[in-house]
C-alpha atoms as a PDB file:
ATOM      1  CA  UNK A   1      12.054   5.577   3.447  1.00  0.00           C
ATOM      2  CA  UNK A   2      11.846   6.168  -0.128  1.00  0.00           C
ATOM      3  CA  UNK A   3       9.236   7.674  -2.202  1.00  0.00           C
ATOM      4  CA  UNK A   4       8.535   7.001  -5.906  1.00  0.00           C
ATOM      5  CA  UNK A   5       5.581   8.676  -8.254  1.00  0.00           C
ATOM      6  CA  UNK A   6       4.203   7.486 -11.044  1.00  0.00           C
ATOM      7  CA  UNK A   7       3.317   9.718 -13.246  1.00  0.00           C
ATOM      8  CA  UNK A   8       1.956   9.710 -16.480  1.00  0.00           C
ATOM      9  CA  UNK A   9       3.899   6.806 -17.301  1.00  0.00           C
ATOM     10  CA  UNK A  10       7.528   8.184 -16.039  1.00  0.00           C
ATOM     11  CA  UNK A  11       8.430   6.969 -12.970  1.00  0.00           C
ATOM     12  CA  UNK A  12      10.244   9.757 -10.700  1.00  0.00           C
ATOM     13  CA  UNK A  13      12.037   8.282  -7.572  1.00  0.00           C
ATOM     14  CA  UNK A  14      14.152  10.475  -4.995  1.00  0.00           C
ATOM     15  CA  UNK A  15      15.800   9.351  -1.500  1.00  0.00           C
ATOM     16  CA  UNK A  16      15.106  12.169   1.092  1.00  0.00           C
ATOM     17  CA  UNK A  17      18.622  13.384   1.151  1.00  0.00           C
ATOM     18  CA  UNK A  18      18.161  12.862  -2.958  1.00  0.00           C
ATOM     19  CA  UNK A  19      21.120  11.321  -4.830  1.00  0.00           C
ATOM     20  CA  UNK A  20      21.224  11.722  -8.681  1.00  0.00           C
ATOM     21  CA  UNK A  21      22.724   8.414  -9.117  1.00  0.00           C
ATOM     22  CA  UNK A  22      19.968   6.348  -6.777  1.00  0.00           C
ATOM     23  CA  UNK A  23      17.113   8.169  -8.370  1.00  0.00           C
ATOM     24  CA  UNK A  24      18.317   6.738 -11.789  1.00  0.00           C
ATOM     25  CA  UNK A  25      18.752   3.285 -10.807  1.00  0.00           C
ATOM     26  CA  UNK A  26      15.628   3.149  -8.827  1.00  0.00           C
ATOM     27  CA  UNK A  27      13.325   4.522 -11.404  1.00  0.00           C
ATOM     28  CA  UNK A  28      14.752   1.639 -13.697  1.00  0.00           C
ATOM     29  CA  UNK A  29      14.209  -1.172 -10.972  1.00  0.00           C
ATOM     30  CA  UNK A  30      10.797  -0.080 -10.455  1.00  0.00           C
ATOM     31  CA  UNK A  31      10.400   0.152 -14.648  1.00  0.00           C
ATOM     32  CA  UNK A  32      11.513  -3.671 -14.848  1.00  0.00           C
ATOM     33  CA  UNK A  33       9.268  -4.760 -12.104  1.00  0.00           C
ATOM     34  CA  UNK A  34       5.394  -5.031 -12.352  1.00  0.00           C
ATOM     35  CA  UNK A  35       3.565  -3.537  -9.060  1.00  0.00           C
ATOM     36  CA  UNK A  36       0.498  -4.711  -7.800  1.00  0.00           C
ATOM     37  CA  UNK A  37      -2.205  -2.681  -7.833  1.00  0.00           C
ATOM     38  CA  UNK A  38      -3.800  -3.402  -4.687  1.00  0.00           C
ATOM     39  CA  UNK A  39      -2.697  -4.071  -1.282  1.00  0.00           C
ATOM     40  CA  UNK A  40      -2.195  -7.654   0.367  1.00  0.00           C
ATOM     41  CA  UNK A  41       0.967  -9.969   0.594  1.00  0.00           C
ATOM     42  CA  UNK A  42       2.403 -10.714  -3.246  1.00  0.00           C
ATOM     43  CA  UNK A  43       5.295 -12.802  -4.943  1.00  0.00           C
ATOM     44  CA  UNK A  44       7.341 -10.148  -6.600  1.00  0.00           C
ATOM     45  CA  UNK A  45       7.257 -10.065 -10.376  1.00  0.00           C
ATOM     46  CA  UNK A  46      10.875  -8.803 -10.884  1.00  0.00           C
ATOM     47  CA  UNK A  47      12.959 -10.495 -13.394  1.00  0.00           C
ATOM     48  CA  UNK A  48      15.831 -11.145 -11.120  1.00  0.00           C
ATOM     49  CA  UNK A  49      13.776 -11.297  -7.711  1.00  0.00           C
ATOM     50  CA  UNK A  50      11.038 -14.449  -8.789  1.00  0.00           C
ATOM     51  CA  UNK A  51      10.799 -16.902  -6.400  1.00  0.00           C
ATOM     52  CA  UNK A  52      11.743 -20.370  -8.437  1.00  0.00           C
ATOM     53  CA  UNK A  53       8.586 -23.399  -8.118  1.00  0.00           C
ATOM     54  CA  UNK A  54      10.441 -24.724  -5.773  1.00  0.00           C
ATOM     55  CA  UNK A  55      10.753 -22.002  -3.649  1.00  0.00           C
ATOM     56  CA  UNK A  56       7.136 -20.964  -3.944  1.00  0.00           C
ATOM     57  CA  UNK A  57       6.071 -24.469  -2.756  1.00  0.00           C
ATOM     58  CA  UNK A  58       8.309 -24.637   0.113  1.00  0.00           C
ATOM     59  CA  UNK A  59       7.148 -21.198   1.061  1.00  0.00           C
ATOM     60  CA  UNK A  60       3.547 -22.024   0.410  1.00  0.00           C
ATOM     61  CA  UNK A  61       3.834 -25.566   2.721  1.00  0.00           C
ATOM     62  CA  UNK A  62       5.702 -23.702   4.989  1.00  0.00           C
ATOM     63  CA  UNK A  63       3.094 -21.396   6.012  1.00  0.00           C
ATOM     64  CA  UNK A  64       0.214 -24.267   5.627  1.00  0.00           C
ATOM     65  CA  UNK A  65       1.878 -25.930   8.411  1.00  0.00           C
ATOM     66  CA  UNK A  66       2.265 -22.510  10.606  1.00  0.00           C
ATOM     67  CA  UNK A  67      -1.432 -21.500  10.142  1.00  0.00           C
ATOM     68  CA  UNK A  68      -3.305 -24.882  10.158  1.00  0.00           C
ATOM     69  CA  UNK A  69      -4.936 -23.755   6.747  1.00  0.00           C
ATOM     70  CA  UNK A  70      -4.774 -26.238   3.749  1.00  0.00           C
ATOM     71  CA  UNK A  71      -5.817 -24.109   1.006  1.00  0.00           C
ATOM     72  CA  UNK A  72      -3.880 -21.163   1.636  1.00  0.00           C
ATOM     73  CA  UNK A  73      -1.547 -20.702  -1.805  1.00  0.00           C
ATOM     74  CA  UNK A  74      -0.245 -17.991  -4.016  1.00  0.00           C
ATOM     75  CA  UNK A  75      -2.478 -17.529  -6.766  1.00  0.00           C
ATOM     76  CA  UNK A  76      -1.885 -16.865 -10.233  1.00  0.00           C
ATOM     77  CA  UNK A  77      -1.792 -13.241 -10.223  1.00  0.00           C
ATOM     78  CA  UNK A  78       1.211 -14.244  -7.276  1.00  0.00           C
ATOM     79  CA  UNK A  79      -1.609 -12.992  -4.556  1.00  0.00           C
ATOM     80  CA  UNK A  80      -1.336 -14.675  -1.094  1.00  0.00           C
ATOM     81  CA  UNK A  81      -4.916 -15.911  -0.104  1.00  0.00           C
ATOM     82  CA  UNK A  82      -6.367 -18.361   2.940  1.00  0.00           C
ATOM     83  CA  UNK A  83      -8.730 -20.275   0.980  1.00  0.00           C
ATOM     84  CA  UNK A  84     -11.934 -21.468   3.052  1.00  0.00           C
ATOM     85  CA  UNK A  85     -10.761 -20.508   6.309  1.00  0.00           C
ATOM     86  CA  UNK A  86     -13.413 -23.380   8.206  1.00  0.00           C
ATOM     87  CA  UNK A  87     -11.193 -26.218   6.739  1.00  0.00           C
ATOM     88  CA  UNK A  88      -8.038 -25.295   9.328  1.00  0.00           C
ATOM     89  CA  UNK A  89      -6.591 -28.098  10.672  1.00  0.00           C
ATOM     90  CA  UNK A  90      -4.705 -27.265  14.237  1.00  0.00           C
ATOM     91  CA  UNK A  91      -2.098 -24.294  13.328  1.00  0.00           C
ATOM     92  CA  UNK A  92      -0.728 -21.112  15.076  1.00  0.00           C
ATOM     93  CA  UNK A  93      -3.830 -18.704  15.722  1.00  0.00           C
ATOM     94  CA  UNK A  94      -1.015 -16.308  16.073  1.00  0.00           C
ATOM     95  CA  UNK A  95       0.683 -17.234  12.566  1.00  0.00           C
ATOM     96  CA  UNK A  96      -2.931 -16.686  10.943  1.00  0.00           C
ATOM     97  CA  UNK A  97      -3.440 -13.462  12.685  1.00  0.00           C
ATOM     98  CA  UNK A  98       0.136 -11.848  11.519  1.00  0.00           C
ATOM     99  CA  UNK A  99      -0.727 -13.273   8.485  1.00  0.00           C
ATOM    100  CA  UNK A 100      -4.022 -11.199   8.394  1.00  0.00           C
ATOM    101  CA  UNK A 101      -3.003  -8.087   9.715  1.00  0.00           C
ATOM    102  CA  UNK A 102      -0.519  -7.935   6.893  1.00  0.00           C
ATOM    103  CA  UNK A 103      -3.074  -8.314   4.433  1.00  0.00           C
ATOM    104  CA  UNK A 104      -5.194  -5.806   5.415  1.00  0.00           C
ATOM    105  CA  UNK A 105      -3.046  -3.005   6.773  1.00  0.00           C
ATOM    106  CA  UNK A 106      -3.388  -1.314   3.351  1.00  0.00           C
ATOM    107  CA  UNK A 107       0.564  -2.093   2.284  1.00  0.00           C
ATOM    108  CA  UNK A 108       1.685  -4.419  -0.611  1.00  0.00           C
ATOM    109  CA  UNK A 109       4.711  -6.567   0.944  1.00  0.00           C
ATOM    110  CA  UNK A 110       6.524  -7.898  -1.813  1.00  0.00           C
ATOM    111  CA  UNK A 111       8.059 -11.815  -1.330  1.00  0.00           C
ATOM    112  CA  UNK A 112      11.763 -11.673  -2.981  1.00  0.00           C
ATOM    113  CA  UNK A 113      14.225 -14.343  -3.781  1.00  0.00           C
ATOM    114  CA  UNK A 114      17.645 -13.168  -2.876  1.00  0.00           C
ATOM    115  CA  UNK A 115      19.317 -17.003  -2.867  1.00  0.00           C
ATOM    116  CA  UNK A 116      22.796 -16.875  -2.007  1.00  0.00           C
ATOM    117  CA  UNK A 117      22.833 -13.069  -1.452  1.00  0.00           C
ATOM    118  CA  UNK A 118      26.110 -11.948   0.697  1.00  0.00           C
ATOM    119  CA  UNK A 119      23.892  -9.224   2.216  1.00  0.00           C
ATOM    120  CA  UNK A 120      20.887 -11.287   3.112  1.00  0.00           C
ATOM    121  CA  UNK A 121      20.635 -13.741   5.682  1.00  0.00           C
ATOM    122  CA  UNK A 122      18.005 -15.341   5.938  1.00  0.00           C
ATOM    123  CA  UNK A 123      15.737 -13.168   5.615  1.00  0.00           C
ATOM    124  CA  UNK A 124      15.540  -9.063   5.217  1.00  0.00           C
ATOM    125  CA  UNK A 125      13.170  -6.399   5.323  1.00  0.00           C
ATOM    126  CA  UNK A 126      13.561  -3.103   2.948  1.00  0.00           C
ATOM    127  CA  UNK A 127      13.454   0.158   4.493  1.00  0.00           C
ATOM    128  CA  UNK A 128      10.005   0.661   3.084  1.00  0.00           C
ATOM    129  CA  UNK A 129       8.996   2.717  -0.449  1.00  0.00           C
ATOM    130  CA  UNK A 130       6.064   5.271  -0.627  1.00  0.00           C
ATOM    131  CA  UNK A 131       4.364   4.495  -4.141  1.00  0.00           C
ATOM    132  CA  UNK A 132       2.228   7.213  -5.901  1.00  0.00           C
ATOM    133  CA  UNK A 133       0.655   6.217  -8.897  1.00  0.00           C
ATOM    134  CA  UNK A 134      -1.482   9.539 -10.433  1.00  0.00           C
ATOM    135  CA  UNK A 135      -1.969   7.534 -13.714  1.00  0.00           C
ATOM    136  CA  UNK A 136      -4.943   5.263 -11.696  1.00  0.00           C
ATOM    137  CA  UNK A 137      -5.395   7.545  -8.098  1.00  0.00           C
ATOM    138  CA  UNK A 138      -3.938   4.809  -6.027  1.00  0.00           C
ATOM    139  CA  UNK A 139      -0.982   5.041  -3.091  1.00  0.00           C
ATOM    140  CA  UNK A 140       0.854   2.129  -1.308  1.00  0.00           C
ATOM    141  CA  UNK A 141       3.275   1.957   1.033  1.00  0.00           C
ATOM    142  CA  UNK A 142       5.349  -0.594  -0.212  1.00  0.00           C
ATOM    143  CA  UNK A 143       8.093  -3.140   1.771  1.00  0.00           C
ATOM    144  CA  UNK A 144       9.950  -5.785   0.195  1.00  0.00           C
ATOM    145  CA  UNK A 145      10.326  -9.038   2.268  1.00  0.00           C
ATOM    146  CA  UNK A 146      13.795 -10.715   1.086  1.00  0.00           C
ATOM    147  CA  UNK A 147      14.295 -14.321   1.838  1.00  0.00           C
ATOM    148  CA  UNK A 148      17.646 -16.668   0.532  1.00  0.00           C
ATOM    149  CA  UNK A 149      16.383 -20.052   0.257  1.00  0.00           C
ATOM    150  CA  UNK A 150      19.962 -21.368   0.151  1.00  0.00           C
ATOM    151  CA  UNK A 151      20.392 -19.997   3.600  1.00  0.00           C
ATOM    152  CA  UNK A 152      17.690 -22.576   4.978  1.00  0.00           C
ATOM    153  CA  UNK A 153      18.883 -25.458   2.681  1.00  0.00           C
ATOM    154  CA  UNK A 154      22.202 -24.808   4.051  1.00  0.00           C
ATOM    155  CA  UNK A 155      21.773 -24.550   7.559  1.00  0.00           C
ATOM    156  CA  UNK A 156      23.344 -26.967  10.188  1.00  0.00           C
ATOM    157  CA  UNK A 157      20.562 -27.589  12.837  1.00  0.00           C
ATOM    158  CA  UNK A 158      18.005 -30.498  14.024  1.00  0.00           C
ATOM    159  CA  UNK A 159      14.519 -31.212  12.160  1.00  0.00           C
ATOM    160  CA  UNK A 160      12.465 -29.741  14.833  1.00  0.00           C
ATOM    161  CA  UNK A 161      14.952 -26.437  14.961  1.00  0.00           C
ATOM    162  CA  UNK A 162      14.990 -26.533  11.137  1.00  0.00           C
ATOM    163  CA  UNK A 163      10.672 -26.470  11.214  1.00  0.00           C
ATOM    164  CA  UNK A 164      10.949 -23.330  14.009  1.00  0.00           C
ATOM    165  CA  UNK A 165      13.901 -21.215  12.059  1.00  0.00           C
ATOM    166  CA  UNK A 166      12.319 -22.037   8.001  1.00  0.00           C
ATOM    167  CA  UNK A 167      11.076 -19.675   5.400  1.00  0.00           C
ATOM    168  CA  UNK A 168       7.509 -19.644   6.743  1.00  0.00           C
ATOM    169  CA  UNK A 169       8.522 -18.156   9.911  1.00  0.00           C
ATOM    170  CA  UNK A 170      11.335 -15.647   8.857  1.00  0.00           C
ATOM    171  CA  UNK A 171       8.938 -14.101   6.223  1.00  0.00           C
ATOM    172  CA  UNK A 172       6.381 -13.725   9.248  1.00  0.00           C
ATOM    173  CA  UNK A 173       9.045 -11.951  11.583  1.00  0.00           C
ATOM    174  CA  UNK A 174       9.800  -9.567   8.376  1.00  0.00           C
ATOM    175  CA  UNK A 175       5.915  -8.772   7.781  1.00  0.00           C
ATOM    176  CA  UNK A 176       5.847  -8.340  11.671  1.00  0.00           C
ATOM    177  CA  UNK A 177       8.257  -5.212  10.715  1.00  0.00           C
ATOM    178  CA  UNK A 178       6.260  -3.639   8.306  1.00  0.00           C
ATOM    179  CA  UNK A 179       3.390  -3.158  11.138  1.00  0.00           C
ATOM    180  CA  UNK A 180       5.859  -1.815  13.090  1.00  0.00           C
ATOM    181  CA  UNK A 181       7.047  -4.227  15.481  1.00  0.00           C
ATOM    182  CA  UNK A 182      10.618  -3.837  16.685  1.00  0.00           C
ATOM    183  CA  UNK A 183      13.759  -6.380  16.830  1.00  0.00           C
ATOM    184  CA  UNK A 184      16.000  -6.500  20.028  1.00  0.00           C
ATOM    185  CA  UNK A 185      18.328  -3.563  21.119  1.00  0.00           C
ATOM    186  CA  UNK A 186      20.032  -5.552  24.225  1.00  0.00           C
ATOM    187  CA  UNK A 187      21.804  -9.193  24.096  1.00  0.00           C
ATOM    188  CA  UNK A 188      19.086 -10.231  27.036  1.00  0.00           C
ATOM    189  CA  UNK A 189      15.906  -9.201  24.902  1.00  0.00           C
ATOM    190  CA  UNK A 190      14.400 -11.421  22.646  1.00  0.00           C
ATOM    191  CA  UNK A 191      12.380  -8.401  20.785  1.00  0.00           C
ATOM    192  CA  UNK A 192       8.739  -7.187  19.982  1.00  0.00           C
ATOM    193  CA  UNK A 193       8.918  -9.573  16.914  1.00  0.00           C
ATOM    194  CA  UNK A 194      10.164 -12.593  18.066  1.00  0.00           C
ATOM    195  CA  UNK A 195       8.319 -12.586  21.501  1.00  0.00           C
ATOM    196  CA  UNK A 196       5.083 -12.966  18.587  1.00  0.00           C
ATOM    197  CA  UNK A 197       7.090 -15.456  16.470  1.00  0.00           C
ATOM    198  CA  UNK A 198       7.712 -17.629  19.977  1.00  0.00           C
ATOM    199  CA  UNK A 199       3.938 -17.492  20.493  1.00  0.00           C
ATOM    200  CA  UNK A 200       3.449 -19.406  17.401  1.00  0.00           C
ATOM    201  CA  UNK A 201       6.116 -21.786  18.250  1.00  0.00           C
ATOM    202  CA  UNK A 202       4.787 -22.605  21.410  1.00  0.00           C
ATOM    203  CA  UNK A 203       1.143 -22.780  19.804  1.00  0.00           C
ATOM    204  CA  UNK A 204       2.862 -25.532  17.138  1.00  0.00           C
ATOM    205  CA  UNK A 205       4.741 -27.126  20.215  1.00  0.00           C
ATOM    206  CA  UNK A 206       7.980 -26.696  18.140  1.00  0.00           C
ATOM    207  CA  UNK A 207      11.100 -25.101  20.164  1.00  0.00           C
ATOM    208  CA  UNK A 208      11.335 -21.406  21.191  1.00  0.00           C
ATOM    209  CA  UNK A 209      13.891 -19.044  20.134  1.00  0.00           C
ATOM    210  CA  UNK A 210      15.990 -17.681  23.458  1.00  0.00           C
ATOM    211  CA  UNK A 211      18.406 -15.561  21.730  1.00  0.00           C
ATOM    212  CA  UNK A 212      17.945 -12.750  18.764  1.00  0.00           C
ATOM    213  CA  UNK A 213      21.714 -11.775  19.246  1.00  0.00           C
ATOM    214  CA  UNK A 214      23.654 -15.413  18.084  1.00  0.00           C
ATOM    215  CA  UNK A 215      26.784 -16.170  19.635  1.00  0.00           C
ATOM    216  CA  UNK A 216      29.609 -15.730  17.547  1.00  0.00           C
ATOM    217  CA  UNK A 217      33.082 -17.874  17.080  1.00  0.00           C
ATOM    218  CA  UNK A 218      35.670 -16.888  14.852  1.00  0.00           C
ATOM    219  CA  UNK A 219      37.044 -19.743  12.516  1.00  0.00           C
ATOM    220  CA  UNK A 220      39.072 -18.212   9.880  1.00  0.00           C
ATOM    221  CA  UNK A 221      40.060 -14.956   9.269  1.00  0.00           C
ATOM    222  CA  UNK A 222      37.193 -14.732   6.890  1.00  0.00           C
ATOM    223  CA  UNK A 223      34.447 -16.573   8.313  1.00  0.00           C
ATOM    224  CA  UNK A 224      32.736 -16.980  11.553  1.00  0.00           C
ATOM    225  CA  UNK A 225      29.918 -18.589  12.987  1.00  0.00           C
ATOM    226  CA  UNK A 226      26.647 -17.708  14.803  1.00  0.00           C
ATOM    227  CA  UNK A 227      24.951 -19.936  17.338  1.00  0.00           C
ATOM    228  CA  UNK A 228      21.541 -19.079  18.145  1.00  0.00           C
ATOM    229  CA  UNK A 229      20.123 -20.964  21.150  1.00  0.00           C
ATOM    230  CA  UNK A 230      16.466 -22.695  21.059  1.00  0.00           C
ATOM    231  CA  UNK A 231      14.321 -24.213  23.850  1.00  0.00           C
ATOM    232  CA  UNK A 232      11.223 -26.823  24.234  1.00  0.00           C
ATOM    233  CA  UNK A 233       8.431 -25.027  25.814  1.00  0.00           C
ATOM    234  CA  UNK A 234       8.036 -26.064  29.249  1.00  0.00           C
ATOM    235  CA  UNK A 235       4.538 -26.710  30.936  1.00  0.00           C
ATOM    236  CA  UNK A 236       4.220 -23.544  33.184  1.00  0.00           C
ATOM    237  CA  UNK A 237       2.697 -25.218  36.178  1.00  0.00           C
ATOM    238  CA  UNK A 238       4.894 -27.535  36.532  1.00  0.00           C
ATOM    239  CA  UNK A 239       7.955 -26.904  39.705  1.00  0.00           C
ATOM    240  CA  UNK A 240      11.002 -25.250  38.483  1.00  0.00           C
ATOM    241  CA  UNK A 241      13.346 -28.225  39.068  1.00  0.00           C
ATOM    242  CA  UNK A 242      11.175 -30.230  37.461  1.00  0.00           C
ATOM    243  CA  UNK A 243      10.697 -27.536  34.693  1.00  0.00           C
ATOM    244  CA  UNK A 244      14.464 -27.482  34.030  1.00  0.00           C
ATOM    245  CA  UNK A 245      15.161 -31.245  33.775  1.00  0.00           C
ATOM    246  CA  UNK A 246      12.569 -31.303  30.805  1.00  0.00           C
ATOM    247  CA  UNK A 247      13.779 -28.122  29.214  1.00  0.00           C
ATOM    248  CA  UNK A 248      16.297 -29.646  26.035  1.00  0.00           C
ATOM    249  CA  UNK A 249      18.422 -26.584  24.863  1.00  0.00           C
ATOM    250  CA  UNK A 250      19.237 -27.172  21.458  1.00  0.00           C
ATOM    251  CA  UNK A 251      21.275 -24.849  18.443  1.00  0.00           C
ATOM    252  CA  UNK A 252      21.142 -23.435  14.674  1.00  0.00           C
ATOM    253  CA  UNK A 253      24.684 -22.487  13.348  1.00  0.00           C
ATOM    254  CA  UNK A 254      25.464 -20.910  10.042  1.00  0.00           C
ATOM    255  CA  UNK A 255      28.509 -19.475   9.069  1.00  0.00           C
ATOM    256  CA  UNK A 256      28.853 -15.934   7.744  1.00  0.00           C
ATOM    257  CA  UNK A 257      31.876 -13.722   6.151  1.00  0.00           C
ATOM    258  CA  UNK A 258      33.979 -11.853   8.787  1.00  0.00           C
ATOM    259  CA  UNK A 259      34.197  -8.343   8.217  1.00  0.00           C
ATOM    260  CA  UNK A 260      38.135  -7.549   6.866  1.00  0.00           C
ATOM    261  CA  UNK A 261      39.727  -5.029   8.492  1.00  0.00           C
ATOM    262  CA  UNK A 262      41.200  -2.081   6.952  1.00  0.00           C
END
């Protein structure tokens, strides 16, 4: 967790173990970028971290689709709002409730573009920033929510797997960190955030996620791939032969760089 104060118009940023060299370059990041000044879910206003039009409307019909609700958009200040709430058509209850709690827990979560980033995949949540600004009395707890677009465009996987894995629902399993939900530990746990995310699958009848841990298969010496496994939903009361003749396993791959050896 970091911590940055804002005070009469210097900015004064420290890591807890406090590194000279960090507390420079973070007091100029936060210089270049614009913070809100009130809690919710924002597009970030960084020069280099602006989400393109395109990406803002994929991200925007993304999420219409997840939470039912056709006048949910980004407004011009880059604030995330429902719109008239009564007009939902079908949608995840579950997507709209992460989706609330986010925007009013009291945090600003930031949306960043980080297309074709070698460190993102995906999608990324920041180890969180404590914001102080003395200038106006207000304090945040601030967590950036880092998303590469390319990484969806580029993924090898069905329609339906491509509408359960998009942008909509990775920046949902990020938000889910910043209220404190938890990823997977173990190779047969699915994790505190995704066992939420599947609810909202199943609610959109689009394929569950079965594995948080992908499988991996070396192809070069610098790349491998990741399999991650996805599942209809199966009616519950049906028998369990009957149950697995109708469950369809299906699989996302994408390829990422394999870590050289010294």
């Amino acid at each position: 967790m970091k911590k940055v104060v804002l005070d009469a118009g210097r900015g004064v940023s420290a890591w807890a173990v406090g590194i000279a060299g960090v507390m420079i370059l973070l007091t100029s990041a936060i210089a270049a970028e614009p913070l809100p000044k009130s809690s919710g879910i924002w597009l970030s206003r960084h020069p280099q971290r602006k989400l393109s039009d395109r990406n803002i409307e994929q991200l925007t019909q993304n999420l219409r689709a997840l939470t039912g609700l056709p006048e949910l958009r980004f407004g011009m200040d880059g604030r995330l709002s429902f719109g008239e709430r009564s007009a939902a058509q079908g949608g995840s209850v579950v997507a709209q409730q992460i989706l609330s709690c986010a925007m009013g827990s009291g945090h600003i979560f930031l949306i960043e573009d980080h297309g074709s980033s070698p460190s993102v995949n995906f999608g990324q949540m920041d180890e969180g920033t404590n914001y102080e600004d003395t200038i106006i009395g207000c304090q945040f707890l601030i967590w950036r929510v880092r998303l590469d677009f390319d990484d969806f465009r580029e993924m090898e996987a069905p329609p339906e797997i491509r509408e359960s894995f998009n942008a909509g629902i990775t920046m949902l399993h990020e938000l889910l960190h910043g209220l404190g939900y938890r990823d997977a530990k173990q190779a047969e746990e699915i994790g505190e955030c995704e066992e939420l995310i599947n609810q909202a699958r199943a609610e959109l009848n689009l394929p569950v996620r079965e594995q948080y841990f992908g499988d991996s298969l070396v192809i070069t010496r610098r790349f491998s791939t990741i399999r991650l496994k996805f599942s209809n939903k199966v009616n519950p009361h049906e028998n369990s032969l009957t149950a697995r003749k109708r469950r369809k396993s299906q699989y996302l791959f994408f390829i990422l760089p394999t870590a050289e050896k010294p």
